[in-house]
PDB file of N, CA and C in Angstrom:
ATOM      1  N   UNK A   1     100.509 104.491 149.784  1.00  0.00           N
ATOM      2  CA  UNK A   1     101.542 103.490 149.988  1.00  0.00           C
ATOM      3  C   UNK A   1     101.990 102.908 148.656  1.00  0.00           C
ATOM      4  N   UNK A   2     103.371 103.033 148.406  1.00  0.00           N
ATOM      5  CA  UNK A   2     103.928 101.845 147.578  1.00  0.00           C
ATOM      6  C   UNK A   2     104.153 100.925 147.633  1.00  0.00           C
ATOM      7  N   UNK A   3     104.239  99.960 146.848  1.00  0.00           N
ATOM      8  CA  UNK A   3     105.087  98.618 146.622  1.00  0.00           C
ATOM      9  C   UNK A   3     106.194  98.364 145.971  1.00  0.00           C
ATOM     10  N   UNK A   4     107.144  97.423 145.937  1.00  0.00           N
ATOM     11  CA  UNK A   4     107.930  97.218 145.150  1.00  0.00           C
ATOM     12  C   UNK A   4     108.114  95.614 144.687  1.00  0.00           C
ATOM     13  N   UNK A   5     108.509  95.596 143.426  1.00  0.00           N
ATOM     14  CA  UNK A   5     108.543  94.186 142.973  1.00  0.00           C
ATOM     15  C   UNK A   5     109.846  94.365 142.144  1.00  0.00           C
ATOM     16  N   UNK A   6     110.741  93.117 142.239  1.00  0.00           N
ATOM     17  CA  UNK A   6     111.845  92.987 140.852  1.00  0.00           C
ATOM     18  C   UNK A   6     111.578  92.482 139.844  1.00  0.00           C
ATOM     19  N   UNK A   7     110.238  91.828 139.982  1.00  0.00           N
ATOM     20  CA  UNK A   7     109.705  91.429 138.468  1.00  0.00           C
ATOM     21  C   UNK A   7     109.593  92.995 137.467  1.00  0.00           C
ATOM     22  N   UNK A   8     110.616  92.825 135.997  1.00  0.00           N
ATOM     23  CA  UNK A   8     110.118  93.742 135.240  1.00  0.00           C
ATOM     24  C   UNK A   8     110.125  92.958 134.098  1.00  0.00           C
ATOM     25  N   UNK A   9     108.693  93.345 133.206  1.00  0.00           N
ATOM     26  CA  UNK A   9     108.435  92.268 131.653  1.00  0.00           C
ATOM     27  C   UNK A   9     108.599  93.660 130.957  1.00  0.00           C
ATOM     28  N   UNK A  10     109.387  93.874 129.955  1.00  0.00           N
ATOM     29  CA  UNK A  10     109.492  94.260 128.686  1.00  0.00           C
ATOM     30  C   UNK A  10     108.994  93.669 127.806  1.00  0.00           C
ATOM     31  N   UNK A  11     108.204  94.365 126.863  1.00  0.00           N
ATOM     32  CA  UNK A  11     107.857  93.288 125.871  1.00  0.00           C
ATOM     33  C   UNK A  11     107.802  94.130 124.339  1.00  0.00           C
ATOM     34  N   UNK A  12     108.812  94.281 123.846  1.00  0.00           N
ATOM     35  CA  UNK A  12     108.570  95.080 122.702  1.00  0.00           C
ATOM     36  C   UNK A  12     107.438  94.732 121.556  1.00  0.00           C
ATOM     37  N   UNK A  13     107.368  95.807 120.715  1.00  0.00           N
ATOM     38  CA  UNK A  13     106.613  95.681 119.794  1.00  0.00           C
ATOM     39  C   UNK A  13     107.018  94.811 118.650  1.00  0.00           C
ATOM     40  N   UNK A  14     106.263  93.661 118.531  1.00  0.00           N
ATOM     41  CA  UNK A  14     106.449  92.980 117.708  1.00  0.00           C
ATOM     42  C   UNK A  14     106.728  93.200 116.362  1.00  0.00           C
ATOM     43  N   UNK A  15     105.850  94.025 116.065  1.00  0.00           N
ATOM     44  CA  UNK A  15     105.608  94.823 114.670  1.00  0.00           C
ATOM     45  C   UNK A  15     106.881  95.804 114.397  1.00  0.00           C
ATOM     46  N   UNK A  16     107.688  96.018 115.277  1.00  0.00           N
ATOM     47  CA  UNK A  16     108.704  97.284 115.257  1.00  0.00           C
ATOM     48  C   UNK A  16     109.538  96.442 114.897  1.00  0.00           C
ATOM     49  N   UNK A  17     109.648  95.160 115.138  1.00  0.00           N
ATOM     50  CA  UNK A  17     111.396  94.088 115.593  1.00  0.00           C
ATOM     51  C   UNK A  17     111.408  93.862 113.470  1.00  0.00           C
ATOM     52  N   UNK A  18     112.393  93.825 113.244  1.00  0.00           N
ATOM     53  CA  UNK A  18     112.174  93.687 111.337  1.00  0.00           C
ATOM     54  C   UNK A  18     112.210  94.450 111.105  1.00  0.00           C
ATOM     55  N   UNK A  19     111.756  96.301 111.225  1.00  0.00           N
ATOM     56  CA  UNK A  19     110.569  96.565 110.189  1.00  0.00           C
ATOM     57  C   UNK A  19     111.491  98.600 110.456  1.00  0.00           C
ATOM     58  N   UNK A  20     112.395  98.743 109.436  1.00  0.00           N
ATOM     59  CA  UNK A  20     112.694 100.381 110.253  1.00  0.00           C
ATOM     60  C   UNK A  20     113.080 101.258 108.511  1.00  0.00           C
ATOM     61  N   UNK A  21     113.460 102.733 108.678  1.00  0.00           N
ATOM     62  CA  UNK A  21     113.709 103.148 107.394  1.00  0.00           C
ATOM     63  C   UNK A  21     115.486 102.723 107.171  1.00  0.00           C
ATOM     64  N   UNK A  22     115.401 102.382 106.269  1.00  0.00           N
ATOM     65  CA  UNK A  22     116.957 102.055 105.364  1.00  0.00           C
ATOM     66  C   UNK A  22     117.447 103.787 105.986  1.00  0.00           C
ATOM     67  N   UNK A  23     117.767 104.920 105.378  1.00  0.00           N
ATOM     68  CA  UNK A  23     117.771 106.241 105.609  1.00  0.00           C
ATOM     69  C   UNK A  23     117.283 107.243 106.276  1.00  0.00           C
ATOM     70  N   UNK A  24     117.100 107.612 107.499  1.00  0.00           N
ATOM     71  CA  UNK A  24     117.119 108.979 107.766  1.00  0.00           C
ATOM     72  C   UNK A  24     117.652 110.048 108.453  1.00  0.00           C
ATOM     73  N   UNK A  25     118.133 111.664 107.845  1.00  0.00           N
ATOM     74  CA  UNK A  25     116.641 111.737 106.458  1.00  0.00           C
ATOM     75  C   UNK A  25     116.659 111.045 105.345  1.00  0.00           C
ATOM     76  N   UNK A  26     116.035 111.333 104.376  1.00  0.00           N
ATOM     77  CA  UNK A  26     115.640 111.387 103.492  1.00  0.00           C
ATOM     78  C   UNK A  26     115.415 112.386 102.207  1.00  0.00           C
ATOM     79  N   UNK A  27     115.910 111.824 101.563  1.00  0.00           N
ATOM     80  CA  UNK A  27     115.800 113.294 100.335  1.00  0.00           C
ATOM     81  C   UNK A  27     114.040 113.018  99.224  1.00  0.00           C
ATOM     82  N   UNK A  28     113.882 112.405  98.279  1.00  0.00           N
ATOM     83  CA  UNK A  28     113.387 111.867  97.513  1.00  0.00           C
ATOM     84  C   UNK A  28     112.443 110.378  97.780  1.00  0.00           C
ATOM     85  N   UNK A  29     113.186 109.792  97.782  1.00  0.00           N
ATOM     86  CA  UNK A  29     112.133 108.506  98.227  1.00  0.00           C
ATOM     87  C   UNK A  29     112.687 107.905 100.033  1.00  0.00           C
ATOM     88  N   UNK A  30     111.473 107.394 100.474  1.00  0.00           N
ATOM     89  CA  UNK A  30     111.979 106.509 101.444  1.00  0.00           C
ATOM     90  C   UNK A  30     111.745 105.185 101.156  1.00  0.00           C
ATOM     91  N   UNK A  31     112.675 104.176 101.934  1.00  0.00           N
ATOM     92  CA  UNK A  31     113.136 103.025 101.934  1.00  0.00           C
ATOM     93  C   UNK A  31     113.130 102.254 103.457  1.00  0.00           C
ATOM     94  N   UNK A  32     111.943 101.726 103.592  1.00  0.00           N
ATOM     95  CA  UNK A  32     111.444 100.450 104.340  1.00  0.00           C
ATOM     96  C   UNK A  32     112.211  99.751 104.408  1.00  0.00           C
ATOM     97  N   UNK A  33     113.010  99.215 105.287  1.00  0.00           N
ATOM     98  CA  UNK A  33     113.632  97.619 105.055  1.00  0.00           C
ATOM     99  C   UNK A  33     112.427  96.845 106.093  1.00  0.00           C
ATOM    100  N   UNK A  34     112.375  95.464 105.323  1.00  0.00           N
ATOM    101  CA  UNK A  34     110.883  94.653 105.892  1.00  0.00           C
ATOM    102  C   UNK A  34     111.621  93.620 106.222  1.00  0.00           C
ATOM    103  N   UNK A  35     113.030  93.134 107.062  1.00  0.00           N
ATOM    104  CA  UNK A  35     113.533  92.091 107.108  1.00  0.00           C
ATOM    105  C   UNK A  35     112.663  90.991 107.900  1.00  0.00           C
ATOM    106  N   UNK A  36     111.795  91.693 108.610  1.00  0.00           N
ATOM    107  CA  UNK A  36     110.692  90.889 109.269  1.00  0.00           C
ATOM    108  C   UNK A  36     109.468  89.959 108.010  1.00  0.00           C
ATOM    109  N   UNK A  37     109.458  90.324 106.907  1.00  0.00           N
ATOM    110  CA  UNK A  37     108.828  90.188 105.651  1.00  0.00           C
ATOM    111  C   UNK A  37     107.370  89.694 105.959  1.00  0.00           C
ATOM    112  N   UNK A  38     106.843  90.767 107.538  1.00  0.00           N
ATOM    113  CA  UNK A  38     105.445  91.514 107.321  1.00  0.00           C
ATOM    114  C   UNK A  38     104.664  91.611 106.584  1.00  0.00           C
ATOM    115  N   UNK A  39     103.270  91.240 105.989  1.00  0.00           N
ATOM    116  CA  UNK A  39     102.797  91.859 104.925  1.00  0.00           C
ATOM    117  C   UNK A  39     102.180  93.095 105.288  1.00  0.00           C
ATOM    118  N   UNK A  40     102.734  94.052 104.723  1.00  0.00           N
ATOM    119  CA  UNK A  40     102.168  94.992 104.680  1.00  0.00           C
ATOM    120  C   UNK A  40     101.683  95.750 104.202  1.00  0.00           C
ATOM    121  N   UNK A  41     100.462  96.517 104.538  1.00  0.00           N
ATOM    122  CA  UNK A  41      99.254  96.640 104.192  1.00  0.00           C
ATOM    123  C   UNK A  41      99.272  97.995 103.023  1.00  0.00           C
ATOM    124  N   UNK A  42      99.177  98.974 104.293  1.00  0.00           N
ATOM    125  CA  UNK A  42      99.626 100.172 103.918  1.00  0.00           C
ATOM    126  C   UNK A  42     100.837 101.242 104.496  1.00  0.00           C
ATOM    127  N   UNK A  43     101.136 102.331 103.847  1.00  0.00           N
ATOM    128  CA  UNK A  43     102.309 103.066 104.987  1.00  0.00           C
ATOM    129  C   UNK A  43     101.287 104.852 104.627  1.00  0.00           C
ATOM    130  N   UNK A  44     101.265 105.038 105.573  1.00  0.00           N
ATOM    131  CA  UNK A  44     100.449 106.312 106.207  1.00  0.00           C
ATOM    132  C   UNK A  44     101.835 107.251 106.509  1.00  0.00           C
ATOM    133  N   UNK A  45     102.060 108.677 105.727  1.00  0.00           N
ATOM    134  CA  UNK A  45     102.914 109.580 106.016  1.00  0.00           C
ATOM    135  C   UNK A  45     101.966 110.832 106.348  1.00  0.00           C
ATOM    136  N   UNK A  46     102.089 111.226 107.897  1.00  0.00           N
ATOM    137  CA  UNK A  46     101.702 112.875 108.484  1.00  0.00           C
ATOM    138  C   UNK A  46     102.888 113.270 108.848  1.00  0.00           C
ATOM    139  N   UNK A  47     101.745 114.580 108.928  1.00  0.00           N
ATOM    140  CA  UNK A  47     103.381 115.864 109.271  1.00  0.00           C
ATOM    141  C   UNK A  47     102.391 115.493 110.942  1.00  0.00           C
ATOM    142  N   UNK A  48     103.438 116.972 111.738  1.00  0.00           N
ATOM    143  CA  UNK A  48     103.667 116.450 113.097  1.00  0.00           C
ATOM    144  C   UNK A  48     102.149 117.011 113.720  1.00  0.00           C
ATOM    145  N   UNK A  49     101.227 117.648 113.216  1.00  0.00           N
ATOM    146  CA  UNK A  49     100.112 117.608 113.571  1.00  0.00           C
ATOM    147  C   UNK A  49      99.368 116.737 113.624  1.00  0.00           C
ATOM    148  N   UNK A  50      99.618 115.542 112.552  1.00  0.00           N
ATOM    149  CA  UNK A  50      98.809 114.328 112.833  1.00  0.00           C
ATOM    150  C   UNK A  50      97.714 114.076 111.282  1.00  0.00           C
ATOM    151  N   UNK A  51      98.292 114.960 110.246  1.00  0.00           N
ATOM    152  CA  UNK A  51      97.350 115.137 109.259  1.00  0.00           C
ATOM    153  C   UNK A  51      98.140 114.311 108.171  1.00  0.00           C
ATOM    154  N   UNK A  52      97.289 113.595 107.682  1.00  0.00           N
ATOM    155  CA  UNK A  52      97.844 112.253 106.962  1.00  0.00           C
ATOM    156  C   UNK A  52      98.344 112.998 105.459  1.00  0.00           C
ATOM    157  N   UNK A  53      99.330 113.011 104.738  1.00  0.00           N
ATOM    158  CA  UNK A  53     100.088 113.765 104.013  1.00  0.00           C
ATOM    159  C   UNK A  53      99.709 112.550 102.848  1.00  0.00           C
ATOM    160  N   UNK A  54     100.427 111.519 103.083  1.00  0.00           N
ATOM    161  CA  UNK A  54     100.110 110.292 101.921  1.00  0.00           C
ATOM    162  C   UNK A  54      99.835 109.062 102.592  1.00  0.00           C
ATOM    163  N   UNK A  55      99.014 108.060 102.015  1.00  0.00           N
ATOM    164  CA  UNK A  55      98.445 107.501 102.476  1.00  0.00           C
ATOM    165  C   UNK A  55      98.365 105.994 101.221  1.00  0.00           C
ATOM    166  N   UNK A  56     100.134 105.315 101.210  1.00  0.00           N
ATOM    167  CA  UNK A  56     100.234 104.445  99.873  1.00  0.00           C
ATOM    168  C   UNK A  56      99.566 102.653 100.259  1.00  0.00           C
ATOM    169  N   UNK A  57      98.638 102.717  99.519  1.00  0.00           N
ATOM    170  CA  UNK A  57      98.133 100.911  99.555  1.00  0.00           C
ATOM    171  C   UNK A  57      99.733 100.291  99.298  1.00  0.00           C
ATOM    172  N   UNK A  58     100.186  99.155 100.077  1.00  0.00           N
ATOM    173  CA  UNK A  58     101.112  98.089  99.380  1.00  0.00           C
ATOM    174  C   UNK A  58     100.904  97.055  99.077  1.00  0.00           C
ATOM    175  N   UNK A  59     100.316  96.177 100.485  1.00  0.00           N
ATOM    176  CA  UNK A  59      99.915  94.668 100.088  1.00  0.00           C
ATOM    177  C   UNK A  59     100.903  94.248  99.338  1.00  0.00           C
ATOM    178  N   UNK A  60     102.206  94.676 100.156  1.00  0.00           N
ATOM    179  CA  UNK A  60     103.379  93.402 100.021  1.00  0.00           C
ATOM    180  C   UNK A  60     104.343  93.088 101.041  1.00  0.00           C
ATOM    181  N   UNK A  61     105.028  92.109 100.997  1.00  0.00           N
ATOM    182  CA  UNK A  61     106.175  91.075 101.645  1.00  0.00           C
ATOM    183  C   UNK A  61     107.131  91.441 101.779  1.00  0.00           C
ATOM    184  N   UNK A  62     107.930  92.376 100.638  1.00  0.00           N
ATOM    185  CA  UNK A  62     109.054  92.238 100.080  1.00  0.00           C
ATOM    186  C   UNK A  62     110.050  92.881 101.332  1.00  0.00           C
ATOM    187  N   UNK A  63     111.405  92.954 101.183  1.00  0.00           N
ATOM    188  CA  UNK A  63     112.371  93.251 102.281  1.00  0.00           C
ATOM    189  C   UNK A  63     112.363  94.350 101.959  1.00  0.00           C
ATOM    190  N   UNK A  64     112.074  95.304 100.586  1.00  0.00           N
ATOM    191  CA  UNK A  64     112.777  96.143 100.291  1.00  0.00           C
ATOM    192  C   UNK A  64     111.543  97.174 100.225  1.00  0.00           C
ATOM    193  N   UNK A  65     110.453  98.499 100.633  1.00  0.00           N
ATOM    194  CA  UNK A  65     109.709  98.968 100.058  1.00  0.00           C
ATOM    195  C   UNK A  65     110.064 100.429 100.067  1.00  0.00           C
ATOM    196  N   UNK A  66     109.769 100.879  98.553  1.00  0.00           N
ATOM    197  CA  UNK A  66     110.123 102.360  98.361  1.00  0.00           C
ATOM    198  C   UNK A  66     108.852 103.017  98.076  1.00  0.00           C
ATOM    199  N   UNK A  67     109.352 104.530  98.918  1.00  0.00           N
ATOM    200  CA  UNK A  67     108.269 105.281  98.711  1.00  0.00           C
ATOM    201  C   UNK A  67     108.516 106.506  98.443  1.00  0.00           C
ATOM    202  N   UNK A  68     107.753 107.190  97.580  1.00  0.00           N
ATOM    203  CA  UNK A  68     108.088 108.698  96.802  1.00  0.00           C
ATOM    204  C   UNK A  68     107.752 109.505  97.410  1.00  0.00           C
ATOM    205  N   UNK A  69     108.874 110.410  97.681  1.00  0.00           N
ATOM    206  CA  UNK A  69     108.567 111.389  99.209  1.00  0.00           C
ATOM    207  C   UNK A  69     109.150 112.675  98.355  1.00  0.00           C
ATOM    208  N   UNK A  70     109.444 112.787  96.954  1.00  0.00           N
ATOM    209  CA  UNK A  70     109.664 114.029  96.447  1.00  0.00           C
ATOM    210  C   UNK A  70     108.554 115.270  97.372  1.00  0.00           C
ATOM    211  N   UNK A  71     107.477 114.535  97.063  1.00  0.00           N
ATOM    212  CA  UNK A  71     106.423 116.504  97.132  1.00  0.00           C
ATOM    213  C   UNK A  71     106.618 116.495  98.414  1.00  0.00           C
ATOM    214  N   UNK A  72     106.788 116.272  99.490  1.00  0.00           N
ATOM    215  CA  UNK A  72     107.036 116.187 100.804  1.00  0.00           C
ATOM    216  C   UNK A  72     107.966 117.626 101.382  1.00  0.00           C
ATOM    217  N   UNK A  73     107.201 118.828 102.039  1.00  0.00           N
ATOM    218  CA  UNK A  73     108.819 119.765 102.178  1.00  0.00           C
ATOM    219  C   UNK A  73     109.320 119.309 103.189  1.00  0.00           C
ATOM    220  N   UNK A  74     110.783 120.078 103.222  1.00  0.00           N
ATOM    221  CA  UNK A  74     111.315 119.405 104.161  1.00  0.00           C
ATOM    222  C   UNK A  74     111.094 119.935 106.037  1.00  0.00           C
ATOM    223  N   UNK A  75     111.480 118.983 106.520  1.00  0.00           N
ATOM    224  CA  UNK A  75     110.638 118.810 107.971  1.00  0.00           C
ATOM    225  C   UNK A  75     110.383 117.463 108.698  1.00  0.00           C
ATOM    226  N   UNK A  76     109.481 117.451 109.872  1.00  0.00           N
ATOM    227  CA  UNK A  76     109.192 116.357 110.034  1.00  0.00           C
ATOM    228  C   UNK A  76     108.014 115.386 110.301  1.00  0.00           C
ATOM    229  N   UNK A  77     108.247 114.192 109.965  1.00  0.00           N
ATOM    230  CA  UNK A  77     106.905 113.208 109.508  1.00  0.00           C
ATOM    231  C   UNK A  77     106.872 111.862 110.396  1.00  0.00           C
ATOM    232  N   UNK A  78     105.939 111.421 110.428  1.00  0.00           N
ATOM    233  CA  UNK A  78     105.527 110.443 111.009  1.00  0.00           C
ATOM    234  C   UNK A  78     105.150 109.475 110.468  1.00  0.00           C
ATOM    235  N   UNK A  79     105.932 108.118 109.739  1.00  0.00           N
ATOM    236  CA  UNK A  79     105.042 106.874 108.779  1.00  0.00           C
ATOM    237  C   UNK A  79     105.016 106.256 109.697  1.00  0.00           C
ATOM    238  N   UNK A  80     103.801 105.929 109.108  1.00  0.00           N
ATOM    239  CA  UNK A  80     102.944 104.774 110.214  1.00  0.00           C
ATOM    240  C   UNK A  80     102.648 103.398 109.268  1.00  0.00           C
ATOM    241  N   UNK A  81     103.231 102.373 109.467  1.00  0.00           N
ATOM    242  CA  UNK A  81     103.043 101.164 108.799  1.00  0.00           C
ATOM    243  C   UNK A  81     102.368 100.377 109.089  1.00  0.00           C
ATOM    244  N   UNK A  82     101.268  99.938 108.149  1.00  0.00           N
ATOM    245  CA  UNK A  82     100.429  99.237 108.767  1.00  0.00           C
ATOM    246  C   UNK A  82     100.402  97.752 108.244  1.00  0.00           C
ATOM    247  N   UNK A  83      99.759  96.809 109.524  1.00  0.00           N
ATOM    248  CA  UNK A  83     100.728  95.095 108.599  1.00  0.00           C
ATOM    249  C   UNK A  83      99.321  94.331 109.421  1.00  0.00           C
ATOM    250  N   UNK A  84      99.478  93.335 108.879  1.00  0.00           N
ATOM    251  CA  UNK A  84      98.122  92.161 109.266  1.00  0.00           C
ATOM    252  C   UNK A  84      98.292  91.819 110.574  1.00  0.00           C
ATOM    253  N   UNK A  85      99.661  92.278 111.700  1.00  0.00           N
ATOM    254  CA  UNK A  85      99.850  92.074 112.937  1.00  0.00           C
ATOM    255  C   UNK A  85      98.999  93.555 113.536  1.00  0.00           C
ATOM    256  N   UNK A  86      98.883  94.576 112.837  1.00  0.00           N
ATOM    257  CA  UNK A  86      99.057  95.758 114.322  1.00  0.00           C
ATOM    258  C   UNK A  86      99.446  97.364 112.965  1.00  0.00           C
ATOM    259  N   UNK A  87     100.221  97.878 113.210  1.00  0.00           N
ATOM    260  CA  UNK A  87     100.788  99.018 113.212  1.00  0.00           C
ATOM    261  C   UNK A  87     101.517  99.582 113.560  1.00  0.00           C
ATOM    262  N   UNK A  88     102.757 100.662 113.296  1.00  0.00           N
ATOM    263  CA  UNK A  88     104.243 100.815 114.030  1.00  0.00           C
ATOM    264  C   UNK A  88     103.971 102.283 113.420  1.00  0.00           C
ATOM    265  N   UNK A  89     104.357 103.124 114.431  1.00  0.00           N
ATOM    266  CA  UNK A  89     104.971 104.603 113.528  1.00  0.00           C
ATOM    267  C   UNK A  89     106.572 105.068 113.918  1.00  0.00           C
ATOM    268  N   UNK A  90     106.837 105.366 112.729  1.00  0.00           N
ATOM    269  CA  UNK A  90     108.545 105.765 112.631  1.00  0.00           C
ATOM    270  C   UNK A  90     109.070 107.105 112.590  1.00  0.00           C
ATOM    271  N   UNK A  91     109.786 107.919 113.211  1.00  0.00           N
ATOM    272  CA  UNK A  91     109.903 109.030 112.738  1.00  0.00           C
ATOM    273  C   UNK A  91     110.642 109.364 111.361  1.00  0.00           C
ATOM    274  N   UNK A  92     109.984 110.617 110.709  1.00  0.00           N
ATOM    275  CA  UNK A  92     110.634 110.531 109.214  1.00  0.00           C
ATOM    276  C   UNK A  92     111.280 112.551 109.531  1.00  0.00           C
ATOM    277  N   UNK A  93     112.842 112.238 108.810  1.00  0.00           N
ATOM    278  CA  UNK A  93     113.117 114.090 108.388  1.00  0.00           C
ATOM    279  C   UNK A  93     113.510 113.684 107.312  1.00  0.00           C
ATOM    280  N   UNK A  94     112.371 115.021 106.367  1.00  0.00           N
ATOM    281  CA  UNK A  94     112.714 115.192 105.135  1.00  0.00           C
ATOM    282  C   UNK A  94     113.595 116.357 104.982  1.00  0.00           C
ATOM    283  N   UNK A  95     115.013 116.121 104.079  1.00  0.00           N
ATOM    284  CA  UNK A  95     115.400 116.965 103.615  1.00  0.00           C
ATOM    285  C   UNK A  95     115.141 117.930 102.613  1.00  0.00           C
TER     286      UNK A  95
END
């Protein structure tokens, strides 16, 4: 047996609302915009198996964070940002 209710709660991810890439793809570096100004921790880049490719300490605030994605071939990636709330992953294509 089912039920039905019209109550529906959405509740997005907090950590997602602020926090996405300026660009993608991407050629060379990627670009965080942090308008949420998160501190964040670290940003974790895998390819689509799940195998952590780079793995940059930040331990910062700022709106703006860049990251060097030269050696990266092109394809697709998964950054995962990590912040003193939680964690968010974004999809990344490198050109």
């Amino acid at each position: 047996n089912y039920s039905y209710s019209k109550t529906i709660k959405l509740v997005p991810n907090s950590i997602a609302r602020g926090i996405w890439l300026q660009t993608n793809p991407v050629a060379n570096e990627l670009a965080l915009v942090n308008n949420a100004q998160a501190m964040i921790q670290h940003i974790a880049i895998a390819d689509m198996s799940g195998r952590i490719i780079n793995d940059k300490p930040v331990n910062n605030n700022s709106t703006l964070i860049k990251v060097n994605t030269y050696s990266l071939l092109p394809g697709f990636y998964l950054v995962r940002v990590f912040t003193s709330n939680g964690s968010n992953t974004l999809p990344l294509i490198k050109q």
